[in-house]
N, C-alpha and C. Protein backbone atom coordinates (compact mmCIF):
# COMPACT_ATOMS: atom_id res chain seq x y z
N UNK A 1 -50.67 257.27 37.65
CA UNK A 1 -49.48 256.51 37.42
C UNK A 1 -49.46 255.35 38.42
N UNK A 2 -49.72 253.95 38.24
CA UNK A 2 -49.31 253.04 38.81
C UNK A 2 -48.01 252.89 39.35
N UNK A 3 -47.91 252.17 40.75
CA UNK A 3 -47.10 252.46 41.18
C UNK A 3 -47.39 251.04 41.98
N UNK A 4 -45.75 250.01 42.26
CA UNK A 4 -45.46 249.11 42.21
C UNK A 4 -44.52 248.51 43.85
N UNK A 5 -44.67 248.20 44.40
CA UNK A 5 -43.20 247.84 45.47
C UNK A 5 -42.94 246.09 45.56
N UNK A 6 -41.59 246.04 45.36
CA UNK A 6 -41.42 244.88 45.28
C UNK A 6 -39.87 244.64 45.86
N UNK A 7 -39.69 243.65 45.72
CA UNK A 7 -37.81 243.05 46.69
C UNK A 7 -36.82 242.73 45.62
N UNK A 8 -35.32 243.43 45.69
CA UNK A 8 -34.60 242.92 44.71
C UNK A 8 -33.61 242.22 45.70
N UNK A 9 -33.12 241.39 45.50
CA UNK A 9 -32.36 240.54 46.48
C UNK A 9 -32.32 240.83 47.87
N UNK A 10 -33.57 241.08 48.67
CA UNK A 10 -34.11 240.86 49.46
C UNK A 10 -34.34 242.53 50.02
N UNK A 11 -33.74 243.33 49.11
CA UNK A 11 -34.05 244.77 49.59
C UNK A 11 -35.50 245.36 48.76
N UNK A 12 -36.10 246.51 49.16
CA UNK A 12 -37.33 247.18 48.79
C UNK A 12 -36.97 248.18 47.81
N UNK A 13 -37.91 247.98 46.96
CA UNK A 13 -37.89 248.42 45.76
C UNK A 13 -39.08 249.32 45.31
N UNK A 14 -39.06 250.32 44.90
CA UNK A 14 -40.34 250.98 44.42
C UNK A 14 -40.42 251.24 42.64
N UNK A 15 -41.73 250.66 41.95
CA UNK A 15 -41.61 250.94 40.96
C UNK A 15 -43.10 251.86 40.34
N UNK A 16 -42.17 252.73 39.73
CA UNK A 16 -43.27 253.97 38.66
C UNK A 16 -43.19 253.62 37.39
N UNK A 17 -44.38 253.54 37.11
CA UNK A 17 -44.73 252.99 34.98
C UNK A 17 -46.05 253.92 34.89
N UNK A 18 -45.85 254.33 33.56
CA UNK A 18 -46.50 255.37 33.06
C UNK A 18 -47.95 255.20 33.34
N UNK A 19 -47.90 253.83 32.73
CA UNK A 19 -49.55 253.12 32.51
C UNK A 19 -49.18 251.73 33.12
N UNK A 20 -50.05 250.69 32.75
CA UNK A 20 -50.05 249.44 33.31
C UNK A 20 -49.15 248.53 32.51
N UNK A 21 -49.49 248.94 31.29
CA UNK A 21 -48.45 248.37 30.25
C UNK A 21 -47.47 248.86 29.98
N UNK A 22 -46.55 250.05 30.56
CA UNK A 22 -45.25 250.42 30.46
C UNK A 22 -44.24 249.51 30.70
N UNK A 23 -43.37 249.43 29.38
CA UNK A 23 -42.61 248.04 29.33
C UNK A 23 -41.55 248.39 29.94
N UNK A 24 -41.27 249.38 30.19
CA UNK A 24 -39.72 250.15 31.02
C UNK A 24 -39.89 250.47 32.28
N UNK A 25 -40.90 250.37 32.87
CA UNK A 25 -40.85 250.80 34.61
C UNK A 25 -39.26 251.74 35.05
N UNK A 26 -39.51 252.55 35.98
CA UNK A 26 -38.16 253.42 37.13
C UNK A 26 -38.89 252.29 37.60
N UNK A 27 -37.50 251.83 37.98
CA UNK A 27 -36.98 250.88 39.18
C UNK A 27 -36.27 251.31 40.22
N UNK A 28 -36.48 251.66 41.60
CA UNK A 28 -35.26 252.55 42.39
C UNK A 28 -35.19 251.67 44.14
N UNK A 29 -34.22 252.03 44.64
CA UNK A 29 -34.30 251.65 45.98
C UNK A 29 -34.11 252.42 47.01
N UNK A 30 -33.86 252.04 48.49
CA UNK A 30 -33.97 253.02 49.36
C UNK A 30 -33.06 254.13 49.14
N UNK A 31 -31.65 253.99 48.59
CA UNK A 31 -30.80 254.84 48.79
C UNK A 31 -31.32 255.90 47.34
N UNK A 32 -31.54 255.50 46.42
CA UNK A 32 -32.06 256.26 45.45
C UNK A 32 -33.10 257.08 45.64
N UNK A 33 -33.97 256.63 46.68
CA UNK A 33 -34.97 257.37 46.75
C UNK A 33 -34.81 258.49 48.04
N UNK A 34 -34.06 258.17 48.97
CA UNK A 34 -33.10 259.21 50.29
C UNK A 34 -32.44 260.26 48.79
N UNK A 35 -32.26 259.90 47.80
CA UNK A 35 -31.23 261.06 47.07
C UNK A 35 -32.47 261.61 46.54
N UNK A 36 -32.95 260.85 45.82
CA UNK A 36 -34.58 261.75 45.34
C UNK A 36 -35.05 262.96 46.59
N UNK A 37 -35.29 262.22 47.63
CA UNK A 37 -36.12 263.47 48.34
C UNK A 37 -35.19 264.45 48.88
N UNK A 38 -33.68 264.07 49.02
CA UNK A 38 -32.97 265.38 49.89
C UNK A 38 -32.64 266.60 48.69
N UNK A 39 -32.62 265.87 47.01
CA UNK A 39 -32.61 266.90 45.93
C UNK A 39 -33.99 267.48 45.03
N UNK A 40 -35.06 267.30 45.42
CA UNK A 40 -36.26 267.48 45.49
C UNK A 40 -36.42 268.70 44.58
N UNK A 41 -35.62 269.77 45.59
CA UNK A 41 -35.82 271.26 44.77
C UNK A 41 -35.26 270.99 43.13
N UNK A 42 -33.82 270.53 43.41
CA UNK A 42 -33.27 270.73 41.86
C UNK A 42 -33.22 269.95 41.00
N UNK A 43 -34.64 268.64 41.21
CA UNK A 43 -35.01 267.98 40.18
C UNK A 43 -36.35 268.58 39.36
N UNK A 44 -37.17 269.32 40.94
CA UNK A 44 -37.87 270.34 40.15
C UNK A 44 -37.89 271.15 39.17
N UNK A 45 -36.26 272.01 39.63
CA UNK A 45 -35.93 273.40 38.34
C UNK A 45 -35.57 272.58 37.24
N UNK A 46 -34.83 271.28 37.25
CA UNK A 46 -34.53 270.75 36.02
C UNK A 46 -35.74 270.26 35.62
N UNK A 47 -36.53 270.01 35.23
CA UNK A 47 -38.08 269.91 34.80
C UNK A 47 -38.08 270.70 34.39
N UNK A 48 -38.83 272.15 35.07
CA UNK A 48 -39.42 272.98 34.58
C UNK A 48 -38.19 273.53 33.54
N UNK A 49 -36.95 273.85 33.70
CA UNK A 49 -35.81 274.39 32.76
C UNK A 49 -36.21 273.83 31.28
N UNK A 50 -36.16 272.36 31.60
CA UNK A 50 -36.09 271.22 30.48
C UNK A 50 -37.16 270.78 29.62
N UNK A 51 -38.19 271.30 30.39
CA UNK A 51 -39.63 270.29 29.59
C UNK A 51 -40.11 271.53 28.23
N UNK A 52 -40.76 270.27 28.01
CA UNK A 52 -41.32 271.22 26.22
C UNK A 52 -42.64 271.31 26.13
């Protein structure tokens, strides 16, 4: 998975796209990504709960 960092009005930005040509990129920033890692576990169980 390619993976992208770039500036949105002057803050850091990280972006994930499937492939190179993924026309929708996750777009996220620091504070999104501080919530990503402190809920880590229970984005995990929701995955595994959820996926097919």
């Amino acid at each position: 998975m390619p993976v992208e960092f770039e500036e949105y009005n002057g803050n850091p930005v990280i972006v994930l796209k499937k492939d190179e040509n993924d026309a929708y990129p996750f777009r996220f920033g620091l504070r999104k990504a501080q919530l990503i890692l402190e809920n880590i576990d229970e984005i995990k169980k929701f995955v595994e709960k959820n996926k097919k």
